[in-house]
Protein backbone atom coordinates (compact mmCIF):
# COMPACT_ATOMS: atom_id res chain seq x y z
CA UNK A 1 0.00 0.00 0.00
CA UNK A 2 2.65 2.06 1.09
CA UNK A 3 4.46 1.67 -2.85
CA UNK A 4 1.05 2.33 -4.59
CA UNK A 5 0.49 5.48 -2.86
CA UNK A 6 4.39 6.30 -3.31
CA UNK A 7 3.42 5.72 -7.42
CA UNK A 8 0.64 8.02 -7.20
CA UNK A 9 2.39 10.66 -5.33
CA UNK A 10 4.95 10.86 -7.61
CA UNK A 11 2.39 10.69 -10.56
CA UNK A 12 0.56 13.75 -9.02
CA UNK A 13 3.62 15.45 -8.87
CA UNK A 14 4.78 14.96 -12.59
CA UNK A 15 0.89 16.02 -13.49
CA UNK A 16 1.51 18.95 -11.85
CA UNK A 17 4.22 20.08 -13.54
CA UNK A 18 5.03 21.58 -17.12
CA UNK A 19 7.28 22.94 -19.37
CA UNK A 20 5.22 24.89 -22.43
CA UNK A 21 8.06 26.17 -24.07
CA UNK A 22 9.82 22.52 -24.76
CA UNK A 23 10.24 21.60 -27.84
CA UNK A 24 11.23 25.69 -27.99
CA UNK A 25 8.90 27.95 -30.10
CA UNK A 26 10.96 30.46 -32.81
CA UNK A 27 9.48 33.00 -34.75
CA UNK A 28 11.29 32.76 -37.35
CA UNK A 29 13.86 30.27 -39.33
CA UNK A 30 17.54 31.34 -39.10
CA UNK A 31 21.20 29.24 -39.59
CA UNK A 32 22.80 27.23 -37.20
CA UNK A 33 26.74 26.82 -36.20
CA UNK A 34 27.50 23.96 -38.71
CA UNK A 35 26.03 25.69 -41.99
CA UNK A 36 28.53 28.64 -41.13
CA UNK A 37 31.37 26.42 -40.74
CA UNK A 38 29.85 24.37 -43.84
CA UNK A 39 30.76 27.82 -46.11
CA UNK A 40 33.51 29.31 -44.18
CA UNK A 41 36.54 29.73 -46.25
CA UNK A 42 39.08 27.12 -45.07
CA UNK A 43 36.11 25.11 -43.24
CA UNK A 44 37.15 26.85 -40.17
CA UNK A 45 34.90 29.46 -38.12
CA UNK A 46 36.06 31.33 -34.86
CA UNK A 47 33.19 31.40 -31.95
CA UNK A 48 33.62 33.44 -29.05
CA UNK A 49 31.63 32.43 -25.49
CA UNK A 50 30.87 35.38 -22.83
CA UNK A 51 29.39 34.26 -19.76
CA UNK A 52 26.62 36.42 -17.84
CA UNK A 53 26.13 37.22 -14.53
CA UNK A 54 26.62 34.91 -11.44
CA UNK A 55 30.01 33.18 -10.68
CA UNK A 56 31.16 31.18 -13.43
CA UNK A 57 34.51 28.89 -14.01
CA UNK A 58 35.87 26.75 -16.73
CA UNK A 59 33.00 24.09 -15.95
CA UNK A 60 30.61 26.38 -17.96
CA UNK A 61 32.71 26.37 -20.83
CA UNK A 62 32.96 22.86 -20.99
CA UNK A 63 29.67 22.17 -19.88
CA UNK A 64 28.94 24.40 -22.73
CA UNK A 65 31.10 23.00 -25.46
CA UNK A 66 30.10 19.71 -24.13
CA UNK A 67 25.78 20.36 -24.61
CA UNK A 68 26.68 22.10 -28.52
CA UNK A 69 28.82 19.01 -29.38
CA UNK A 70 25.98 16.69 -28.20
CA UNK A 71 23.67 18.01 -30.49
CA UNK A 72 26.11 18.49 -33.25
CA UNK A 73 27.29 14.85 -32.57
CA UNK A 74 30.58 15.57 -33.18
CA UNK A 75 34.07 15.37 -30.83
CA UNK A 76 35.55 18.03 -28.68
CA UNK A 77 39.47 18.86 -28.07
CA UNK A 78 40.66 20.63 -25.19
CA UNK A 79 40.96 19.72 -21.62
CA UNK A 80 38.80 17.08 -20.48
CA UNK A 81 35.33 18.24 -19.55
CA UNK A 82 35.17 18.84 -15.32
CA UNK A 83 39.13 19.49 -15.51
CA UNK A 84 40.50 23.19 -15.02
CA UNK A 85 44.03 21.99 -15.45
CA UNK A 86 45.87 24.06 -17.91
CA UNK A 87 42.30 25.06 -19.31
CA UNK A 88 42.95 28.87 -19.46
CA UNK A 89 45.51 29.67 -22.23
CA UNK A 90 45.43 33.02 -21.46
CA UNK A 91 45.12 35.60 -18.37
CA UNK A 92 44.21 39.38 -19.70
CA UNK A 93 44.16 41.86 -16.60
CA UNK A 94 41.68 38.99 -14.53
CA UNK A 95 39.81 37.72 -17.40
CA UNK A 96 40.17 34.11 -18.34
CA UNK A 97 40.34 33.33 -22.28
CA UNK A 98 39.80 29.14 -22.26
CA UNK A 99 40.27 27.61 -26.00
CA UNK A 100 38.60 24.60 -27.23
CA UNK A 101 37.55 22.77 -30.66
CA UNK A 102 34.91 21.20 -31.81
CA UNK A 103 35.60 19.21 -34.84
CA UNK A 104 33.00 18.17 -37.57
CA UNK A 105 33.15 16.76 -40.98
CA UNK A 106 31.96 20.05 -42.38
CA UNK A 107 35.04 21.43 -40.65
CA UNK A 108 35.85 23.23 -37.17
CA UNK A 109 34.54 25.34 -34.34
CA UNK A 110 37.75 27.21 -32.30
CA UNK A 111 36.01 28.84 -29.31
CA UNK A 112 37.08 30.83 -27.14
CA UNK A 113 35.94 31.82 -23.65
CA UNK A 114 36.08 34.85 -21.88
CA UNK A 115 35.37 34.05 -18.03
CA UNK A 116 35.67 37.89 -17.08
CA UNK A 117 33.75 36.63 -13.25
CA UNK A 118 37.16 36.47 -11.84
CA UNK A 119 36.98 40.30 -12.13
CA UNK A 120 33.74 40.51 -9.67
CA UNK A 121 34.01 37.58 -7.04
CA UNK A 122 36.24 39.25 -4.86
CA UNK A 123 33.97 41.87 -4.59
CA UNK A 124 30.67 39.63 -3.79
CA UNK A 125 32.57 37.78 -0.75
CA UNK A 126 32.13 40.47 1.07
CA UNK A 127 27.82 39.09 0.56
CA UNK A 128 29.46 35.95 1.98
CA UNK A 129 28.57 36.30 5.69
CA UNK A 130 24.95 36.81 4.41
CA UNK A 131 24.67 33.18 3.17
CA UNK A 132 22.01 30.58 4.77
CA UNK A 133 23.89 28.25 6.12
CA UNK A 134 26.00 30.76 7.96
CA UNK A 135 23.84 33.46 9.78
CA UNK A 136 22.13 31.88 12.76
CA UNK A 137 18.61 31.97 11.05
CA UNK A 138 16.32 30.29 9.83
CA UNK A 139 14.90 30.98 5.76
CA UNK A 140 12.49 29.03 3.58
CA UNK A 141 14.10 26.86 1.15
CA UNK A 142 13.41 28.08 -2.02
CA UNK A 143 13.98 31.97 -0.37
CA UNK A 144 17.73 30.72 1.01
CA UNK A 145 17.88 29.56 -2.94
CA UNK A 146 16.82 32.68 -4.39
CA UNK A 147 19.33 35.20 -1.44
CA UNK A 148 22.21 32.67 -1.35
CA UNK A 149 22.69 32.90 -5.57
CA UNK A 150 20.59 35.41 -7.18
CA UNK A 151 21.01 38.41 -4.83
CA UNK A 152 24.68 37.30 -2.88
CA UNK A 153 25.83 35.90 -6.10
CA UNK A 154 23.92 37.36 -9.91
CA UNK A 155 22.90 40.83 -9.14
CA UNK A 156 25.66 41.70 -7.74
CA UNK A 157 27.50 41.28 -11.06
CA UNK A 158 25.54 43.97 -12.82
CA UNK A 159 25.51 46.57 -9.98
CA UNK A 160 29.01 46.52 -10.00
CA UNK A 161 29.10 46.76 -13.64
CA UNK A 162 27.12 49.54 -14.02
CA UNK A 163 29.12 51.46 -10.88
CA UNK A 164 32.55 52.43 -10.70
CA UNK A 165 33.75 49.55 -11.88
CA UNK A 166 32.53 49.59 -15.01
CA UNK A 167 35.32 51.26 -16.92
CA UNK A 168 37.77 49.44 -15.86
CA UNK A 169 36.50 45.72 -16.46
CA UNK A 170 35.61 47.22 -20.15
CA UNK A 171 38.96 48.31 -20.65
CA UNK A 172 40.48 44.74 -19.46
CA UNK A 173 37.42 43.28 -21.39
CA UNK A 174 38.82 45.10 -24.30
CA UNK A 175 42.03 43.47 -23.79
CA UNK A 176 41.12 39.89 -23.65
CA UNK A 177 38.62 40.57 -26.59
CA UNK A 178 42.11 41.43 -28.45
CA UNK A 179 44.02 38.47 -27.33
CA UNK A 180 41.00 36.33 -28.32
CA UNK A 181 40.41 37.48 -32.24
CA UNK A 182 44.07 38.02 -32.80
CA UNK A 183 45.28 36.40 -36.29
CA UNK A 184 42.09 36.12 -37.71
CA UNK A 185 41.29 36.49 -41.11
CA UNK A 186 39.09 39.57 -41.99
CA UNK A 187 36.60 37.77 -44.19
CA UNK A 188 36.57 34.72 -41.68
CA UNK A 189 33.23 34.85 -39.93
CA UNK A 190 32.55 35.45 -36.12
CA UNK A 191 29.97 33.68 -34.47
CA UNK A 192 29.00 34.97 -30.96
CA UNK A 193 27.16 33.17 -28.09
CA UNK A 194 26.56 35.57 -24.76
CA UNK A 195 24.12 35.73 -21.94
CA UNK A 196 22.70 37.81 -19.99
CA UNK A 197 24.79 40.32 -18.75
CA UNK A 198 27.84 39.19 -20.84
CA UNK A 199 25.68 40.53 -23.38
CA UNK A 200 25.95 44.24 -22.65
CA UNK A 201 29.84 43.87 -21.17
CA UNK A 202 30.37 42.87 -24.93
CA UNK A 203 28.76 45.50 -26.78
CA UNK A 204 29.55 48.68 -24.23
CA UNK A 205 33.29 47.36 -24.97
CA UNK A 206 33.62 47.36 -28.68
CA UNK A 207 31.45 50.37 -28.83
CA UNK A 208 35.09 52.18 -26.93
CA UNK A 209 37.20 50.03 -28.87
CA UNK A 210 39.21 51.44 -31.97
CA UNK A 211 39.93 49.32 -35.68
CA UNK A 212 41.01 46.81 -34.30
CA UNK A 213 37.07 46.11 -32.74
CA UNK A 214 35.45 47.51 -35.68
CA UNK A 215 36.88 44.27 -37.71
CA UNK A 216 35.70 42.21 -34.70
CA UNK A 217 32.29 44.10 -35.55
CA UNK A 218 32.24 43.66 -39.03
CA UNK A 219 33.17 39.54 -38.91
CA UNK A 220 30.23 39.19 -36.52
CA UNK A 221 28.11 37.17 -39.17
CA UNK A 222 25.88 35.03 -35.76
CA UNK A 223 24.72 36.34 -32.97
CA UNK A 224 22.88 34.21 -29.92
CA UNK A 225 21.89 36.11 -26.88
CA UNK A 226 20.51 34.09 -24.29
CA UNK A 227 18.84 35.59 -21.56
CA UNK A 228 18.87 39.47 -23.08
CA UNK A 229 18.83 41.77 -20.27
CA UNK A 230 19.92 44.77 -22.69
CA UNK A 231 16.28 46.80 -22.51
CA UNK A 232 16.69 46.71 -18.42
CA UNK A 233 20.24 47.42 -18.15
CA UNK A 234 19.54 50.36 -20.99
CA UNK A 235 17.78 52.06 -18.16
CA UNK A 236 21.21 52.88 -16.35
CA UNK A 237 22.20 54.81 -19.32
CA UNK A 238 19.33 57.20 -19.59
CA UNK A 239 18.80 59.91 -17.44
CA UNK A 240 15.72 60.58 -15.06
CA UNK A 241 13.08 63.56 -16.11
CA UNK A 242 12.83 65.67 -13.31
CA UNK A 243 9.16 66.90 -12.04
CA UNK A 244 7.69 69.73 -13.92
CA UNK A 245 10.40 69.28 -16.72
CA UNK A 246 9.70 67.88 -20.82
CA UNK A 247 8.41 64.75 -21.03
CA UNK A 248 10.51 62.17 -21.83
CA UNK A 249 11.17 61.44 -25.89
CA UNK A 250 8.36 59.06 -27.17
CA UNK A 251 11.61 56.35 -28.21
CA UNK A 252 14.50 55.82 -26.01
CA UNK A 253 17.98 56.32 -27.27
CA UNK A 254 19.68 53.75 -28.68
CA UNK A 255 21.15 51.35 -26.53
CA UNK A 256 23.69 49.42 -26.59
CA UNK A 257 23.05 46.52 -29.47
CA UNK A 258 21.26 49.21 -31.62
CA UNK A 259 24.22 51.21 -31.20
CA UNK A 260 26.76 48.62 -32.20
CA UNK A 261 24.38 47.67 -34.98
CA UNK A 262 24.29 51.25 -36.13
CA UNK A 263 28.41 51.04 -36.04
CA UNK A 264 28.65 48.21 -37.79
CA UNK A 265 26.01 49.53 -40.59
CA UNK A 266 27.82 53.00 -40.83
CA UNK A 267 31.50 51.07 -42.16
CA UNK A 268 30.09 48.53 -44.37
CA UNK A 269 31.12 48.47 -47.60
CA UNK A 270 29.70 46.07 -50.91
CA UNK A 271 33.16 43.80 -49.97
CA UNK A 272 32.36 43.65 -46.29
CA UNK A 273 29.02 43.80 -45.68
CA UNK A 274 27.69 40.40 -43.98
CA UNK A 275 24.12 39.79 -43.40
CA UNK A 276 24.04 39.24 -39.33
CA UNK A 277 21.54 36.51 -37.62
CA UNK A 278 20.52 38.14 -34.49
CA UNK A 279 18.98 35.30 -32.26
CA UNK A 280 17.39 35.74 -28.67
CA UNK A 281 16.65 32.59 -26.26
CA UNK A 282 13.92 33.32 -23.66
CA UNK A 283 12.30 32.01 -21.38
CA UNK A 284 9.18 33.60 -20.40
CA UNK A 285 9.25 32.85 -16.79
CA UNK A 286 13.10 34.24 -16.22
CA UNK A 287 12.48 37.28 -14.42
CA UNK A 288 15.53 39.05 -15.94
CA UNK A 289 15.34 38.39 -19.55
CA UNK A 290 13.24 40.13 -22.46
CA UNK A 291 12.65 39.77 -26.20
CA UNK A 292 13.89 41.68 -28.57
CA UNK A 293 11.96 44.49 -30.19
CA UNK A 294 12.41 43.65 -34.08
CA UNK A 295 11.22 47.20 -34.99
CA UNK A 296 13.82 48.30 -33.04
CA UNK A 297 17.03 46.14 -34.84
CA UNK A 298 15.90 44.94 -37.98
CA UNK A 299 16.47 48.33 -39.74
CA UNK A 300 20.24 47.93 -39.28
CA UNK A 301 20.88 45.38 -41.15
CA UNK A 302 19.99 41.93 -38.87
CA UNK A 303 18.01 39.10 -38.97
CA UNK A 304 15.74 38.74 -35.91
CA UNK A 305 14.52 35.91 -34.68
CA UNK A 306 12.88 35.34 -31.30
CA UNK A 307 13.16 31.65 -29.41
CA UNK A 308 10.78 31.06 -26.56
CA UNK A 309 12.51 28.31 -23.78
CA UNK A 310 11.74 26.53 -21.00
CA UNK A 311 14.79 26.22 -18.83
CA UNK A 312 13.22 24.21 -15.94
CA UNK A 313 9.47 22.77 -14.73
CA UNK A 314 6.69 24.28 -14.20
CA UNK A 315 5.37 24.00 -10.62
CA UNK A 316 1.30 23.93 -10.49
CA UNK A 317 1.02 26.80 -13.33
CA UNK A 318 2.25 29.04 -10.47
CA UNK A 319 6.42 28.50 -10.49
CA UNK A 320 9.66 28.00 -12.15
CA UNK A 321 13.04 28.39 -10.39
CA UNK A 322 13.93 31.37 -10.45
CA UNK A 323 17.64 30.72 -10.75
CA UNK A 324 17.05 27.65 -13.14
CA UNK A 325 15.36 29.59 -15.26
CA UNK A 326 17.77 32.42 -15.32
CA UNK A 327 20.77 30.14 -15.40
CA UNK A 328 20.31 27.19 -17.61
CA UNK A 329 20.07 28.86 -21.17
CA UNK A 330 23.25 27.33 -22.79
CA UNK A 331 23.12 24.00 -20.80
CA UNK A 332 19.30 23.76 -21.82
CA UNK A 333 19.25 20.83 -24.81
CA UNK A 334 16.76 22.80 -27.18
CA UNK A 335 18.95 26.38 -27.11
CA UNK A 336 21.53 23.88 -27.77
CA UNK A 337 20.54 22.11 -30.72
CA UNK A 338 18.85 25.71 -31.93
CA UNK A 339 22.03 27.57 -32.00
CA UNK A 340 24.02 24.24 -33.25
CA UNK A 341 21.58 23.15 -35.99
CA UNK A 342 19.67 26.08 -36.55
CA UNK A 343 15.48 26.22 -37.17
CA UNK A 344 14.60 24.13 -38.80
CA UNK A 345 16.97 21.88 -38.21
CA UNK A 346 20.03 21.68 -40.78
CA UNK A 347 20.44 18.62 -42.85
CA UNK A 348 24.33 18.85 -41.91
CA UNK A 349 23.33 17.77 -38.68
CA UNK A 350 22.06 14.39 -39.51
């Protein structure tokens, strides 16, 4: 008796549970990594990886590497997967560059990381005493969750981006986004997967940058955002209207993307313009991602495409982890196989 009403427990349980956005839902058809590396010249395409916010280590990257060459079936060089040993080839004022390959009959994928959280976390221990399981307190489970890694650990990241800090890490940003494209071909094509907060860090940077980021700009020829927090963080770079002064302008001023879009637009020329896939993973129920506006980036030269997720469960129609659904975007099987393959999926992927 005791088993049976174990079964149905467990049955309720799974009943009560759902993921909507699994398969994923795009609204629109764009490329995926192997039909870039398909018609690269030389077979050979450069893809660079920027973390977001929260505490991250080589174990993303591989993670990473690991989920895109699941669902491109193909093999992976580098350091073993769970191993940090001799994983970062390069340290650029704090920020981590790690290098792996993914090889596939079509050709290769040379990534490289940029783990710019060692530039933060010695900040955020000083959030350490504040953890659960050291104050002499008592919290709800899923509230010591939510404090212990979202507020001691994620948010964190961006308020001491957008403080004082935030010239500095864009200048050793800069740096490491140097040491990671150098050698490249110009015509050789860029592919770019960031997240969240990553996201911005990226853009804000080459917008400062001289040539040398405007032919990082103009090889971008994918972009995957997962997580886009660019219309919130936007908000830091406008200024408040006063009482009793104008109204604020019916549209916003560009931020960020739009501006790097606009950058990239303004130096084209008929030998290096390159159509750009712009494509945004979200899931609905992350409380610190958006969509992107198409009205507002499609005029600058980018295809838009829009990818509803689900990162984690449903609980009763009421809840999804907040950080599971903030933090599993890349590690998520469908975002995966999206940005690998492409929608709908490539034939080179069979």
């Amino acid at each position: 008796m005791k088993l049976i009403l174990a079964v149905l427990a467990c049955a309720m349980l799974v009943g009560c549970t759902s993921m909507p956005y699994r398969p994923a839902q795009a609204d629109g058809a764009f490329p995926g990594l192997v039909d870039f590396v398909a018609s690269a010249p030389g077979r050979s395409v450069d893809v660079l990886l920027v973390h977001g916010m929260c505490t991250h280590d080589v174990r993303w990257v591989d993670d990473t590497v690991a989920q895109l060459s699941s669902a491109l079936r193909a093999q992976t060089q580098g350091t073993p997967p769970g191993s940090a040993a001799g994983a970062a080839v390069a340290t650029t004022d704090g920020i981590e560059i790690v290098e792996r390959s993914i090889q596939l009959r079509q050709g290769e994928l040379r990534i490289k990381a940029l783990l710019w959280s060692p530039l933060t976390t010695p900040l955020k221990h000083q959030l350490d005493y504040d953890h659960s399981d050291r104050l002499p307190v008592v919290r709800a489970k899923l509230n010591a969750r939510a404090k212990d890694m979202l507020m001691d650990d994620c948010i964190p990241d961006a308020l001491i981006y957008q403080g004082v800090s935030r010239d500095a890490i864009q200048q050793r940003m800069a740096q490491a986004i140097l040491r990671a494209t150098e050698g490249a071909a110009p015509d050789a094509p860029l592919l770019v997967l960031s997240s969240s907060l990553g996201s911005k860090i990226l853009f804000d940077t080459l917008l400062r940058m001289d040539a040398a980021a405007q032919r990082t700009i103009d090889r971008m020829a994918y972009l995957v955002m997962a997580a886009n927090q660019i219309p919130l963080l936007a908000l830091a770079d406008q200024q408040a209207v006063a009482p009793g002064a104008a109204a604020a302008p019916a549209a916003p001023p560009p931020d960020s993307l739009q501006a790097l879009l606009r950058k990239r637009r303004a130096a084209a020329t008929p030998r290096t313009t390159r159509r750009l896939t712009l494509v945004a993973f979200s899931d609905p129920n992350d409380l610190l991602t958006y969509t992107l506006e198409r009205e507002r980036y499609a005029p600058l030269g980018v295809e838009v495409v829009n990818v509803l997720v689900s990162n984690a469960p449903t609980w009763f129609g009421l809840l999804e982890r907040p950080d599971h659904a903030h933090g599993n975007y890349l590690l998520n099987p469908d975002v995966a196989r999206m940005a690998a393959c492409g929608q709908p999926r490539s034939a080179r992927c069979e």
